[in-house]
C-alpha atoms as a PDB file:
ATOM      1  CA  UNK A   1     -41.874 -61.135  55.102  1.00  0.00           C
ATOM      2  CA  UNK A   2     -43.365 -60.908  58.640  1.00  0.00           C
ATOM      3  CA  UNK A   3     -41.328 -57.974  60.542  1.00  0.00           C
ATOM      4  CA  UNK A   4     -41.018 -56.947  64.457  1.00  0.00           C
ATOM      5  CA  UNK A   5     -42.679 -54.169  65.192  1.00  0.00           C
ATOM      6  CA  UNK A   6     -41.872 -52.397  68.633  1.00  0.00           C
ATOM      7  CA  UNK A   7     -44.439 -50.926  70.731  1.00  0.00           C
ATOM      8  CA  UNK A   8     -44.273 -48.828  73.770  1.00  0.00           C
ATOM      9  CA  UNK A   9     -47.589 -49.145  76.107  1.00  0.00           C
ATOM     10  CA  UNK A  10     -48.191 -46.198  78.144  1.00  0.00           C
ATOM     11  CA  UNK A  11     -50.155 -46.321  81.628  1.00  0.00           C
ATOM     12  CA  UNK A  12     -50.533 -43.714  84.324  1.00  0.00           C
ATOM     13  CA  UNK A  13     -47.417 -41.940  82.570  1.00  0.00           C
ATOM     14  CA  UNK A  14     -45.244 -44.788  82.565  1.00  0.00           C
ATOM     15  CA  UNK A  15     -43.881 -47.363  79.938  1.00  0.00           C
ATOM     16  CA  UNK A  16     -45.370 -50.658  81.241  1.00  0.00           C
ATOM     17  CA  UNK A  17     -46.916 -54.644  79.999  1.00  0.00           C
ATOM     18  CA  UNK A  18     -50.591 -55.417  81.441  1.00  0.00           C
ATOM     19  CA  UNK A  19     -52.409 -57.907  80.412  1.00  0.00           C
ATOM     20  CA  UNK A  20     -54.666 -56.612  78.445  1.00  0.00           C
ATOM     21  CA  UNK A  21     -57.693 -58.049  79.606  1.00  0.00           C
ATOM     22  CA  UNK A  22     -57.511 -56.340  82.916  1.00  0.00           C
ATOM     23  CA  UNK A  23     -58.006 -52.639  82.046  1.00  0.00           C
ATOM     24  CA  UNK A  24     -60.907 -52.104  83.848  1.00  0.00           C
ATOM     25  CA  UNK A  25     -62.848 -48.515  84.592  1.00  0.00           C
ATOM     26  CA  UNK A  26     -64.266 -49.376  87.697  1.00  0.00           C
ATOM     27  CA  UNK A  27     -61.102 -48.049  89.579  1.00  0.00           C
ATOM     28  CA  UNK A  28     -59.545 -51.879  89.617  1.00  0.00           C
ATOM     29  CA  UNK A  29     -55.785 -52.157  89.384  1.00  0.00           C
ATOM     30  CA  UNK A  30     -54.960 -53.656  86.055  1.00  0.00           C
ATOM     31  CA  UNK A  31     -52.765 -56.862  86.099  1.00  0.00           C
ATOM     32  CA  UNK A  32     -49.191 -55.720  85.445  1.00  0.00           C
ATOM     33  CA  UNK A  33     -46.383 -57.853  84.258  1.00  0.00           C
ATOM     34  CA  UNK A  34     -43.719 -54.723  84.205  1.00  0.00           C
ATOM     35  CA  UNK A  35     -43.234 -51.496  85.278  1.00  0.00           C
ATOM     36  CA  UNK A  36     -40.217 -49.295  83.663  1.00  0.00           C
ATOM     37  CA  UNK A  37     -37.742 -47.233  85.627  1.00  0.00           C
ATOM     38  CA  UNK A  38     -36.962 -45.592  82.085  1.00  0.00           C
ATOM     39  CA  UNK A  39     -38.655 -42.820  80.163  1.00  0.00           C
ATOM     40  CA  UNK A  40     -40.745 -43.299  76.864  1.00  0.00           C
ATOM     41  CA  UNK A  41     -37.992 -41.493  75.015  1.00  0.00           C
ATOM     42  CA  UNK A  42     -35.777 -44.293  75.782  1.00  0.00           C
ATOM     43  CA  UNK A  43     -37.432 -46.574  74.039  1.00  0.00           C
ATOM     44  CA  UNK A  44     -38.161 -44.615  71.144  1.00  0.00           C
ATOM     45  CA  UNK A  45     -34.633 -43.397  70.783  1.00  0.00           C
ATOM     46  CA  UNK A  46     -33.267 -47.337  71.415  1.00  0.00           C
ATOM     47  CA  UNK A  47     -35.876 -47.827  68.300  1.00  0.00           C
ATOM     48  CA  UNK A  48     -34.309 -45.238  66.270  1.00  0.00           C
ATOM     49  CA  UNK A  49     -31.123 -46.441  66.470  1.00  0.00           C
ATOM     50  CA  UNK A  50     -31.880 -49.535  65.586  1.00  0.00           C
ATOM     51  CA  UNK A  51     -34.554 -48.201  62.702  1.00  0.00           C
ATOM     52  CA  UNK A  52     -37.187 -50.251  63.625  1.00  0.00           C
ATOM     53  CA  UNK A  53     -40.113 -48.228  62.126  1.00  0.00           C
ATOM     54  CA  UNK A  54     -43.919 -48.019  62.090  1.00  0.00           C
ATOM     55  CA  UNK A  55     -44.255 -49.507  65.839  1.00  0.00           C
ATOM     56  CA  UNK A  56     -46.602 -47.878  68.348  1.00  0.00           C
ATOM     57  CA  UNK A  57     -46.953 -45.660  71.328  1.00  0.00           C
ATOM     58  CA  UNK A  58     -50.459 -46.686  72.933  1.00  0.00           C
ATOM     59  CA  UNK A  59     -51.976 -44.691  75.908  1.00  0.00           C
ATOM     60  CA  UNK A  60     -54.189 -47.004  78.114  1.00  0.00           C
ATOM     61  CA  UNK A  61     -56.199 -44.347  79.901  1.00  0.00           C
ATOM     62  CA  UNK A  62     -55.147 -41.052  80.738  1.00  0.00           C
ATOM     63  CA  UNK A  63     -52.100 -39.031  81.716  1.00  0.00           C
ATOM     64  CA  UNK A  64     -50.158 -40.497  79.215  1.00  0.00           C
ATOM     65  CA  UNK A  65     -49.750 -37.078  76.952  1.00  0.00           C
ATOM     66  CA  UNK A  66     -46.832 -35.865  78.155  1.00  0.00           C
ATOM     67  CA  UNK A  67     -44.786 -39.314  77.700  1.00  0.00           C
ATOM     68  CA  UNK A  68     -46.147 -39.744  74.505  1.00  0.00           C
ATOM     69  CA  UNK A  69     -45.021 -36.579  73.315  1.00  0.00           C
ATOM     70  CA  UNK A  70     -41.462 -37.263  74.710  1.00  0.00           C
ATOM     71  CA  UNK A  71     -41.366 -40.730  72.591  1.00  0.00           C
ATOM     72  CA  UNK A  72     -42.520 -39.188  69.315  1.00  0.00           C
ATOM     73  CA  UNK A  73     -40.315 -36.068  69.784  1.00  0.00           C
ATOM     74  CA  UNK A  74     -37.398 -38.844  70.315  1.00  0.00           C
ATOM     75  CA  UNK A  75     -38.200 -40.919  67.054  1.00  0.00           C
ATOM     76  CA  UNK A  76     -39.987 -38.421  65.197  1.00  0.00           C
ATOM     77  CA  UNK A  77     -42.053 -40.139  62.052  1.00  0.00           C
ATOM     78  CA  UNK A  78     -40.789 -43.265  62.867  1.00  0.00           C
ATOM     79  CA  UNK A  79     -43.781 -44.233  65.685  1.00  0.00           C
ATOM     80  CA  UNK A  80     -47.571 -44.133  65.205  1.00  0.00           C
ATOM     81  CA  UNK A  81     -49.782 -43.281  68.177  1.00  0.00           C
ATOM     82  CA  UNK A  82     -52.774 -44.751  69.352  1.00  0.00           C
ATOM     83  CA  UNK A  83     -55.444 -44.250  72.761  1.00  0.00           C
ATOM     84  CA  UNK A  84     -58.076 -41.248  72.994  1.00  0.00           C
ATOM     85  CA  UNK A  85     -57.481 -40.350  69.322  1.00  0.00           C
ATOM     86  CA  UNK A  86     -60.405 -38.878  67.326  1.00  0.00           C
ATOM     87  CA  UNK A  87     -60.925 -36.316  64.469  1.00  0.00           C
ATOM     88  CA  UNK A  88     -60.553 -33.328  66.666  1.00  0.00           C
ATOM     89  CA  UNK A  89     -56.952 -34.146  68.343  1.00  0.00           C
ATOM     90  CA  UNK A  90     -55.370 -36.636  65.874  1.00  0.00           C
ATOM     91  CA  UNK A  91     -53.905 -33.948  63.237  1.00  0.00           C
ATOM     92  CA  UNK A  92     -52.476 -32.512  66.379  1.00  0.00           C
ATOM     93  CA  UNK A  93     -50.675 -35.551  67.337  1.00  0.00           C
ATOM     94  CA  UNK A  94     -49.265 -35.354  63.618  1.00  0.00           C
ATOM     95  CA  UNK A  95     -47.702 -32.350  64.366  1.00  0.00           C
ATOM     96  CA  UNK A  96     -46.224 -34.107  67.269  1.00  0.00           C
ATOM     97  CA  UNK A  97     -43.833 -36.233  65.300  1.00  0.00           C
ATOM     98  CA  UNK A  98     -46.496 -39.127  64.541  1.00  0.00           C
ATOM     99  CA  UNK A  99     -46.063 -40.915  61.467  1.00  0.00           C
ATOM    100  CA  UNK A 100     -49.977 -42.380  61.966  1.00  0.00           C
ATOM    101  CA  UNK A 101     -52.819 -42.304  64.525  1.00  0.00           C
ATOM    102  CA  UNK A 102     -54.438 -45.325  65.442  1.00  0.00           C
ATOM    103  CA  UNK A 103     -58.106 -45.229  66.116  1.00  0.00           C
ATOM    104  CA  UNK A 104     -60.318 -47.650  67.592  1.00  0.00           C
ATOM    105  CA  UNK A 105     -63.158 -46.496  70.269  1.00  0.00           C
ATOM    106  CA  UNK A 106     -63.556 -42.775  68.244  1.00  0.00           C
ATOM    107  CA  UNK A 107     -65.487 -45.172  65.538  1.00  0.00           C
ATOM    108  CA  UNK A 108     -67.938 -46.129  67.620  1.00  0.00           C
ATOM    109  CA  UNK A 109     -70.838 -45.251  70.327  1.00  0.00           C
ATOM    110  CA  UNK A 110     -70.930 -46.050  73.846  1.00  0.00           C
ATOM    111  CA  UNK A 111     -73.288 -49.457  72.572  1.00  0.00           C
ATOM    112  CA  UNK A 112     -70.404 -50.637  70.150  1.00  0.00           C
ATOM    113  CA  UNK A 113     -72.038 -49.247  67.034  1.00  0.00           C
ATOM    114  CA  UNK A 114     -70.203 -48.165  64.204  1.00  0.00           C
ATOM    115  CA  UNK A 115     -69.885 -44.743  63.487  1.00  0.00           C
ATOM    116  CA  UNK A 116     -69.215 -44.716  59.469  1.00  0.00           C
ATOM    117  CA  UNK A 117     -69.273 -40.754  59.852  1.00  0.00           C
ATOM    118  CA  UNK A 118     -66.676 -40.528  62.685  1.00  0.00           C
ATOM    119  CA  UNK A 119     -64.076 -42.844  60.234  1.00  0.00           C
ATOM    120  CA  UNK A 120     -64.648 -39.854  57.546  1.00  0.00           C
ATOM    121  CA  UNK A 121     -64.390 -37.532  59.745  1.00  0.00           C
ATOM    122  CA  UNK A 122     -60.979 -38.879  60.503  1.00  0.00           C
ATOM    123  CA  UNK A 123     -59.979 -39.762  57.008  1.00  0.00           C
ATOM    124  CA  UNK A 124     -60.918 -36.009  56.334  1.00  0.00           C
ATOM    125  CA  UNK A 125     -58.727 -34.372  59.227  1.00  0.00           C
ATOM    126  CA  UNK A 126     -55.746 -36.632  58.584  1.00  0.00           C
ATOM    127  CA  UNK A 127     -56.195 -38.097  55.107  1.00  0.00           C
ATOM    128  CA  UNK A 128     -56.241 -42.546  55.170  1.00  0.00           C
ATOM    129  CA  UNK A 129     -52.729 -42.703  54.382  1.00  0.00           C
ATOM    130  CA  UNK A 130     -51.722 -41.528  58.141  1.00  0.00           C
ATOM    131  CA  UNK A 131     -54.267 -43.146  59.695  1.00  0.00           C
ATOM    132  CA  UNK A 132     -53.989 -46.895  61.288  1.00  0.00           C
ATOM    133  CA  UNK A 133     -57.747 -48.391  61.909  1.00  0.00           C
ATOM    134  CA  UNK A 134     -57.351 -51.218  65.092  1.00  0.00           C
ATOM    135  CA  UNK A 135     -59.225 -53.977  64.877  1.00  0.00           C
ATOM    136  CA  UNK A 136     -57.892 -55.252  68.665  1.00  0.00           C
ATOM    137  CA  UNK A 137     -60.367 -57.659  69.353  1.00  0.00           C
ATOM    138  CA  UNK A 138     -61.786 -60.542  71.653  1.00  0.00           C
ATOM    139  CA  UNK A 139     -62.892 -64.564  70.652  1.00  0.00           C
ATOM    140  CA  UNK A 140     -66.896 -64.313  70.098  1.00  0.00           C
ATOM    141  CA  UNK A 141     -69.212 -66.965  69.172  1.00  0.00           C
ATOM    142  CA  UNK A 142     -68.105 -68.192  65.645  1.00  0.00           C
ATOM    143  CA  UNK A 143     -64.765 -65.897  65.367  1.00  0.00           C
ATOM    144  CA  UNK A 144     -63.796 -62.560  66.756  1.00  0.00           C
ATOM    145  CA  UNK A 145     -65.306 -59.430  67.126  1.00  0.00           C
ATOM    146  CA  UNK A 146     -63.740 -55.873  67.555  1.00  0.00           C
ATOM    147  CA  UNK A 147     -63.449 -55.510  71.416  1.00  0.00           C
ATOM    148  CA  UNK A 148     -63.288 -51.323  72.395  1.00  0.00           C
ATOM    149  CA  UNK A 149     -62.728 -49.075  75.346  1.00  0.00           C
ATOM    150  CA  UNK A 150     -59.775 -50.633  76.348  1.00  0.00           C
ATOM    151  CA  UNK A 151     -61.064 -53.704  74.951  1.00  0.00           C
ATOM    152  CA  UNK A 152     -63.958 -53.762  77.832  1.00  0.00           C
ATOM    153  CA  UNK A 153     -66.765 -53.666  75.684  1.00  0.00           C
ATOM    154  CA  UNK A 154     -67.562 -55.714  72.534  1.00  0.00           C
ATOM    155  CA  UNK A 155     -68.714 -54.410  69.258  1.00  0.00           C
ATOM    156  CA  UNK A 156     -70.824 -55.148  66.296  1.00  0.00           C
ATOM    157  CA  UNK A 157     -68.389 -55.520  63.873  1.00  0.00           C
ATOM    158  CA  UNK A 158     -66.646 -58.662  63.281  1.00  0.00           C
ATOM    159  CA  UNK A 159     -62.846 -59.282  62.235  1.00  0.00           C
ATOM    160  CA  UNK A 160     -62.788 -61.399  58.970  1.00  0.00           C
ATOM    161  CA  UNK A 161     -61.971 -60.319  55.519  1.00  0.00           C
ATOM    162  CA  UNK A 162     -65.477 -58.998  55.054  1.00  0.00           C
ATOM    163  CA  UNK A 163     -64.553 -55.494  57.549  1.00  0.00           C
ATOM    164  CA  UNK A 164     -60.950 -55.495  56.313  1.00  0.00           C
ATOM    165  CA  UNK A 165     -62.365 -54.840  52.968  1.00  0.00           C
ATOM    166  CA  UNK A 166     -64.813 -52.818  54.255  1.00  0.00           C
ATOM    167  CA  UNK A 167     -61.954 -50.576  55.671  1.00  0.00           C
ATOM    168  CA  UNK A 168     -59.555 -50.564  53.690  1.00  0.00           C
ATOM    169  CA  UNK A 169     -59.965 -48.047  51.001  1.00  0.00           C
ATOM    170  CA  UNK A 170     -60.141 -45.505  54.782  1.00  0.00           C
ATOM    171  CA  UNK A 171     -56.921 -46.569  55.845  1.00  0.00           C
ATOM    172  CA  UNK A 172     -52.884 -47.089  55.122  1.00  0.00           C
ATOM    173  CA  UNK A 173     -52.901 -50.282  57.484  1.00  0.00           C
ATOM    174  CA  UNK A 174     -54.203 -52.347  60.662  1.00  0.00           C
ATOM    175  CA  UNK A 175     -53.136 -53.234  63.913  1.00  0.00           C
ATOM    176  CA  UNK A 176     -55.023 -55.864  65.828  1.00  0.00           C
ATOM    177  CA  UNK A 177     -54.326 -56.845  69.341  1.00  0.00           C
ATOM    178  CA  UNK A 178     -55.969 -60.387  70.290  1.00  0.00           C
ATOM    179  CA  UNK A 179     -56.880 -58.861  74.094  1.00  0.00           C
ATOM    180  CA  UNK A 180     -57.648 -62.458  75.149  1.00  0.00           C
ATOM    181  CA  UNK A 181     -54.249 -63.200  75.034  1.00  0.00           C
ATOM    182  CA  UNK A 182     -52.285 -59.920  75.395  1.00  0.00           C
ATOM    183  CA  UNK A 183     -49.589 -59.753  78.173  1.00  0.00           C
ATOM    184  CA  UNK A 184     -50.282 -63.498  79.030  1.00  0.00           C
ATOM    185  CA  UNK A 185     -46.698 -64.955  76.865  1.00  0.00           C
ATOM    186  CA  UNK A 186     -48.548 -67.898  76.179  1.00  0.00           C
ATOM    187  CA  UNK A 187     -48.715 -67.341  72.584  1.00  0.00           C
ATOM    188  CA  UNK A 188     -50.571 -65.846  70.056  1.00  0.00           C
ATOM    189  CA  UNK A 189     -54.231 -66.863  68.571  1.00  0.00           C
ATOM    190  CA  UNK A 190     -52.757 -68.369  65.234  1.00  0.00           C
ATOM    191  CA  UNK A 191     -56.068 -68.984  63.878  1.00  0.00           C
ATOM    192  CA  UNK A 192     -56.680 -65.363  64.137  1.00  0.00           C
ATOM    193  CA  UNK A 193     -52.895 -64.814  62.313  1.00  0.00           C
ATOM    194  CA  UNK A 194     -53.971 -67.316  59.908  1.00  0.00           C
ATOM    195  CA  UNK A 195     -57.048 -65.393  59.251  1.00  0.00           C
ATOM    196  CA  UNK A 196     -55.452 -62.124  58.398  1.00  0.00           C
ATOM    197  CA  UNK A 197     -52.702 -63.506  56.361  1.00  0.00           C
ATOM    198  CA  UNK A 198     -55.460 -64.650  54.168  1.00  0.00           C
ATOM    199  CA  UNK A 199     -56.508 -61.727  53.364  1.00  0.00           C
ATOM    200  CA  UNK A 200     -52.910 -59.511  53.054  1.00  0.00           C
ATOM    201  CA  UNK A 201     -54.344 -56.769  51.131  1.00  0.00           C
ATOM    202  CA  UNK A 202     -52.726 -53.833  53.338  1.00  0.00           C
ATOM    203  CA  UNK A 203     -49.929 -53.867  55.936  1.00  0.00           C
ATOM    204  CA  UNK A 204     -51.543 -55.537  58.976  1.00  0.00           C
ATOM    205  CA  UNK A 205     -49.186 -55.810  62.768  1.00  0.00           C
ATOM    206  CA  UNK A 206     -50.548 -58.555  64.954  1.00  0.00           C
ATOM    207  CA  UNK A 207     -49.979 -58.512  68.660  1.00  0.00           C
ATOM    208  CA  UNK A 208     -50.833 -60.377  71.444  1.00  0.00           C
ATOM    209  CA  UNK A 209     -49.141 -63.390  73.490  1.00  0.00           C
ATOM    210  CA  UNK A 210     -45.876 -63.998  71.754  1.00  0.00           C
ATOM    211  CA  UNK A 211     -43.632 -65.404  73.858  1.00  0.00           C
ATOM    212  CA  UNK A 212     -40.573 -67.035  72.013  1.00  0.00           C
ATOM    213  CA  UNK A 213     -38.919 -66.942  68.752  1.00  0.00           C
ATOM    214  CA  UNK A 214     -40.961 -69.914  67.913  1.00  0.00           C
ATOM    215  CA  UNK A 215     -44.191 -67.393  67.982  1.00  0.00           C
ATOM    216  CA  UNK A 216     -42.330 -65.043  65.800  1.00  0.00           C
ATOM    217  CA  UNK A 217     -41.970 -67.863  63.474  1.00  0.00           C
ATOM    218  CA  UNK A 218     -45.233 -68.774  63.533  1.00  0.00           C
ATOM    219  CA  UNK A 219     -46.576 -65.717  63.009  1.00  0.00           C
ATOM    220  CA  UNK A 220     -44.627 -65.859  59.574  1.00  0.00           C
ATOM    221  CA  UNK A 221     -45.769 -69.214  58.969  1.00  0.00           C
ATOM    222  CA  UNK A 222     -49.132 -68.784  59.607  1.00  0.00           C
ATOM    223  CA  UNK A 223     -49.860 -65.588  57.760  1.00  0.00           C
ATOM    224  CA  UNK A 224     -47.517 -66.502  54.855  1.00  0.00           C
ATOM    225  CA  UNK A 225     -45.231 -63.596  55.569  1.00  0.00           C
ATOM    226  CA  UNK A 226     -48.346 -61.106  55.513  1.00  0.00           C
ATOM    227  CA  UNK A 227     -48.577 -60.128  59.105  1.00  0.00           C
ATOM    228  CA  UNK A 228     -46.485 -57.941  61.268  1.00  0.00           C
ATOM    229  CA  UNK A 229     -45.457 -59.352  65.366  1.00  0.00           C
ATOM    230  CA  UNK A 230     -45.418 -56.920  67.928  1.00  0.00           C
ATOM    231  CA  UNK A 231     -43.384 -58.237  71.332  1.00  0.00           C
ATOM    232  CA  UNK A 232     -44.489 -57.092  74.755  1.00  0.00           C
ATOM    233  CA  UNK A 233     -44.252 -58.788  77.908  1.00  0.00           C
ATOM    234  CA  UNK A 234     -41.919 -61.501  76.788  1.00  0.00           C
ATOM    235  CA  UNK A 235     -39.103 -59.113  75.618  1.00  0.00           C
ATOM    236  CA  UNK A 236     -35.962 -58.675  77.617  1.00  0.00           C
ATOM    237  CA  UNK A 237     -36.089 -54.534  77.519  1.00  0.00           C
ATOM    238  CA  UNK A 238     -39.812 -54.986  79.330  1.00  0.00           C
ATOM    239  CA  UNK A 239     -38.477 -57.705  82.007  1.00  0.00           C
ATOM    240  CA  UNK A 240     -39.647 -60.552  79.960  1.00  0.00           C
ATOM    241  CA  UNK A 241     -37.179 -63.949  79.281  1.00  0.00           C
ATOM    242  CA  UNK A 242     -38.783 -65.711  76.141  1.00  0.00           C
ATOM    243  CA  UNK A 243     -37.681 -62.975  73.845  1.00  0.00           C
ATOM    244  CA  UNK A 244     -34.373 -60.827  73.281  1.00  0.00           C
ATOM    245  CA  UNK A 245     -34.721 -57.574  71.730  1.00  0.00           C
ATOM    246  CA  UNK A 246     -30.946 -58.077  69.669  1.00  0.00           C
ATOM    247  CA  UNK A 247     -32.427 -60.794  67.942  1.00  0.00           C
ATOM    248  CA  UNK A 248     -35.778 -59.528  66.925  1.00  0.00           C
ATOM    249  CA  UNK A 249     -33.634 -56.411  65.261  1.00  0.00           C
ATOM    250  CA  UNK A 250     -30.841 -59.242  63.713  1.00  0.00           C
ATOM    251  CA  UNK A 251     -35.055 -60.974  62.770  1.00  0.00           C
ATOM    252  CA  UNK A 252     -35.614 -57.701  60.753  1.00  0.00           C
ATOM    253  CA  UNK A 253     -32.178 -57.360  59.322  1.00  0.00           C
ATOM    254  CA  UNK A 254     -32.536 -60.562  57.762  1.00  0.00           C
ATOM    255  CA  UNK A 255     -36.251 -60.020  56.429  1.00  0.00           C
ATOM    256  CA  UNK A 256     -34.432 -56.979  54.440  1.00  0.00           C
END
């Protein structure tokens, strides 16, 4: 059954919502829906009370160690961390209190082309069953294709059941942000949920645009109970008013 995952998003040192789509490197002020007078650790111990497990820490950009480090130390094993990992740092963010890294950009060259020696690499410093491959990705012409750097740059590789299977046997799961949508609470892509609820042949988390319960729902419905939801922008603890943070935990409860 589809589960909430929580997520804490990390920018300049602070927990925050952007859209996604507006991380830029040319020194551009990304597009921020909420800024957080509390710590990382909050959020991760708020999480560990409430034993929501295998959500994310993600650093957009850097200065973001030192909060990171706080939120793992505060839920240790029970948050996997993603945003500048590769094979040289990510058994060190193990040792942190990780339960996975999440890699995305460390696969590929500047161009967008994968890198199948950089995945062993990882699966060889970490082992696949700690490490979380995301697929975050924008629409292309005739589906989606696996958006990098922040999700500025597009890449050669497609999402569809053809690179999850490709993947798979390198990794415990997948997480796959839809950046056209991210941070906008105007839903999520349900042809893309659709798509990898068809396949459902490893744990997969979707996020991106949910911005009710009736997303939630439809993120069940749509991936037959396959796909994981992270909540951003929309949730009450972030600022948002589509989405309360009591009832996605109640959600899980009853998903037991």
């Amino acid at each position: 059954m589809t589960k909430f995952r929580p997520c804490i998003d990390l920018h300049q040192g602070r927990v925050k919502q952007i859209v996604g789509g507006s991380l830029r490197d040319d020194g551009s002020a990304p597009t921020e829906n909420f800024v957080s007078d509390r710590p990382a650790g909050w959020y991760a111990q708020s999480f560990r009370a409430d034993d929501l497990c295998g959500g994310h820490v993600i650093k957009l950009g850097p200065g973001n160690d030192a909060a990171a480090r706080e939120a793992l130390a505060a839920w240790p094993g029970g948050l996997q961390i993603g945003g500048g990992i590769n094979a040289s740092n990510a058994a060190r963010w193990l040792d942190a209190g990780a339960s996975h890294v999440i890699v995305t950009s460390a696969l590929f060259d500047g161009q967008g082309h994968f890198l199948p020696e950089a995945l062993s690499a990882l699966v060889t410093a970490v082992g696949r069953e700690r490490l979380v491959i995301d697929l975050s990705c924008r629409r292309s012409p005739g589906g989606w294709s696996v958006a990098m750097n922040r999700w500025q740059i597009l890449t050669e590789v497609a999402v569809d059941h053809a690179t999850l299977d490709r993947f798979a046997p390198s990794c415990a799961e997948f997480l796959i942000h839809a950046a056209d949508v991210e941070g906008l609470c105007r839903g999520v892509d349900a042809d893309l949920v659709s798509l990898l609820g068809g396949w459902g042949k490893l744990p997969l988390t979707y996020a991106g645009g949910a911005a009710s319960m009736e997303d939630v729902h439809l993120v069940e419905q749509a991936s037959q109970g396959r796909v994981d939801v992270t909540v951003g922008s929309a949730l009450d603890i972030f600022g948002g008013a589509g989405l309360r943070y009591r009832e996605l935990v109640e959600w899980n409860l009853r998903n037991l």
